[in-house]
C-alpha atoms as a PDB file:
ATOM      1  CA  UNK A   1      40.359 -12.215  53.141  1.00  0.00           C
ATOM      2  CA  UNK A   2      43.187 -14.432  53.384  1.00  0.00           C
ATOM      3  CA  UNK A   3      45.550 -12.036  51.846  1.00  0.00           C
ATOM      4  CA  UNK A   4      45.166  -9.184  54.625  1.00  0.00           C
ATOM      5  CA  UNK A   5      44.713 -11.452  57.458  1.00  0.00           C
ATOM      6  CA  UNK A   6      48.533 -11.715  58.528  1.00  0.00           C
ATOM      7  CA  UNK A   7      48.233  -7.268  58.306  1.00  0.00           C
ATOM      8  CA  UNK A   8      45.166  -7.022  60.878  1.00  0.00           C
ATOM      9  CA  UNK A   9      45.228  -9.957  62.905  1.00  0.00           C
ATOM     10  CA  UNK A  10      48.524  -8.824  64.724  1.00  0.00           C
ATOM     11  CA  UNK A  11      47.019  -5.364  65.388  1.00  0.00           C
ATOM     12  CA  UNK A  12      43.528  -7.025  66.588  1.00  0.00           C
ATOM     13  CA  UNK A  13      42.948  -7.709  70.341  1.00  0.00           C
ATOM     14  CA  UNK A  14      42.191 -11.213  69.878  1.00  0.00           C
ATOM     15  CA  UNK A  15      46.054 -12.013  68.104  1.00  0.00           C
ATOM     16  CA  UNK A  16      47.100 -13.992  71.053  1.00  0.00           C
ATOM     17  CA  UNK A  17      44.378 -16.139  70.085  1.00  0.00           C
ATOM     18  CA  UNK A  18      45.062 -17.152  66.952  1.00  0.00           C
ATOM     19  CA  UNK A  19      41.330 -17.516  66.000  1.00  0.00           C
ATOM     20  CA  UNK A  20      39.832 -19.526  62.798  1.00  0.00           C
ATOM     21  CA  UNK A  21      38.071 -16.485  60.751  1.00  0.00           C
ATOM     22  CA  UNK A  22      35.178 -18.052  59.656  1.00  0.00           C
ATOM     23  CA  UNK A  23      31.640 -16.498  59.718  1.00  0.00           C
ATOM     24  CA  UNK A  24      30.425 -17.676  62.742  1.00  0.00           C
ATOM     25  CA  UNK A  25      33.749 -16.020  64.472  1.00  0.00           C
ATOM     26  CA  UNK A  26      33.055 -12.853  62.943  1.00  0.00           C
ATOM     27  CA  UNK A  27      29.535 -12.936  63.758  1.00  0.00           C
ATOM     28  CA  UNK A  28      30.195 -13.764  68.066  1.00  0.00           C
ATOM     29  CA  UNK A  29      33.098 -11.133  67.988  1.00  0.00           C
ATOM     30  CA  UNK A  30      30.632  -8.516  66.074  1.00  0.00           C
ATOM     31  CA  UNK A  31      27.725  -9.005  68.681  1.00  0.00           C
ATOM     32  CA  UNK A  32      30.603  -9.144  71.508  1.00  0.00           C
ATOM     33  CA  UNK A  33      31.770  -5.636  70.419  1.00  0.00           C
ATOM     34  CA  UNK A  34      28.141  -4.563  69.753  1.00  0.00           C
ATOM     35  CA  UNK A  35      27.379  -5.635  73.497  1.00  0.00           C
ATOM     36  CA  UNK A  36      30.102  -3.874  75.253  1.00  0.00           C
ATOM     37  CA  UNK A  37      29.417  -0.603  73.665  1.00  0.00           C
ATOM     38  CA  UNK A  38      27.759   2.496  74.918  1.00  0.00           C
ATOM     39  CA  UNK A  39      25.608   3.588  72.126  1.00  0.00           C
ATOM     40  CA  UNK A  40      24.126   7.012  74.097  1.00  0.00           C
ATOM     41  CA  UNK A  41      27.827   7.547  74.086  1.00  0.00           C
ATOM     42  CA  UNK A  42      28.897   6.611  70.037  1.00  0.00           C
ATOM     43  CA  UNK A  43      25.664   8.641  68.969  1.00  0.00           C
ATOM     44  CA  UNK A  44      26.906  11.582  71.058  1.00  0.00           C
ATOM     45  CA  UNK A  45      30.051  11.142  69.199  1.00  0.00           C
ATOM     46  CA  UNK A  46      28.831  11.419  65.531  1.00  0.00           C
ATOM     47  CA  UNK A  47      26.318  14.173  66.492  1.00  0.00           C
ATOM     48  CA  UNK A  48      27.999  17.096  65.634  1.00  0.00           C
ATOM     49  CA  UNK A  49      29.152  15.280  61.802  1.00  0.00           C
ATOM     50  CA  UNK A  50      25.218  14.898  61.213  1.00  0.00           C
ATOM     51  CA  UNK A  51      22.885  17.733  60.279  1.00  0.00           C
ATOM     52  CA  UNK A  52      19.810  18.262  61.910  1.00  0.00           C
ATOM     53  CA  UNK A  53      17.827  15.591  59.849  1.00  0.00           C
ATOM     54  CA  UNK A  54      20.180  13.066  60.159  1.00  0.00           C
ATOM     55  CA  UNK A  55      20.425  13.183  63.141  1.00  0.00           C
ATOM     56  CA  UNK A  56      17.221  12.204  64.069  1.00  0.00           C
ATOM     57  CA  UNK A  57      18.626   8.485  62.807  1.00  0.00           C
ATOM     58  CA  UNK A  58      20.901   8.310  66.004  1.00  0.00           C
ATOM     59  CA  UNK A  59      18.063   7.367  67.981  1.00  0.00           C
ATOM     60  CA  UNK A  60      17.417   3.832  66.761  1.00  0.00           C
ATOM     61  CA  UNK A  61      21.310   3.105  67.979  1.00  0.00           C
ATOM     62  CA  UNK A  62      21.099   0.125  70.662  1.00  0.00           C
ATOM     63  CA  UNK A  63      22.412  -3.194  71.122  1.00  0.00           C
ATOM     64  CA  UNK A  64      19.263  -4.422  69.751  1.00  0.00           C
ATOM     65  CA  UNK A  65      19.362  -2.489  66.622  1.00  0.00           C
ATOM     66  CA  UNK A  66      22.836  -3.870  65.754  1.00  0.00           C
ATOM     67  CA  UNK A  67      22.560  -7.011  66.751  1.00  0.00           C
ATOM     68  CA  UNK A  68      19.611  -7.372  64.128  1.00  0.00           C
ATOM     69  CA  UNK A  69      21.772  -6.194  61.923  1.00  0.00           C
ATOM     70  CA  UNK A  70      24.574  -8.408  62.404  1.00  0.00           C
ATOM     71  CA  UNK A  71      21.805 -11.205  62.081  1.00  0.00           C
ATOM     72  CA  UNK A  72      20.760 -10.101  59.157  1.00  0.00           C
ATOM     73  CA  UNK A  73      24.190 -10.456  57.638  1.00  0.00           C
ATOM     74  CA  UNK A  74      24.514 -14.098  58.825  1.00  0.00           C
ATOM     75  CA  UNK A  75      20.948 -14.989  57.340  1.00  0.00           C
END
């Protein structure tokens, strides 16, 4: 990690910041993004990549699905 940082930290929103990476970072800015998105939107977006089947998966996008997810990574 430490050898990209310098590369995506001056691109990333928070590069005023000048934020300590550590897990618990990533984990508050992951739920942060996963709260300000509009998943009826995102799903919308990906829709027409997806056959018909696969599709069907879109439905379980939500905050709360992705925010267990990003839980599950900290566990």
């Amino acid at each position: 990690m430490c050898i990209c940082r310098p590369r995506w930290i001056k691109y990333a929103p928070w590069k005023a910041q000048q934020p300590t990476i550590d897990n618990d970072w990533l984990q508050t800015a992951m739920q942060d993004r996963i709260a300000a998105m509009d998943w009826n939107a995102a799903a919308e977006d990906v829709r027409r990549f997806l056959d018909t089947a696969q599709q069907q998966s879109l439905r379980i996008w939500s905050e709360a699905f992705f925010s267990a997810k990003v839980a599950q990574l900290a566990a």
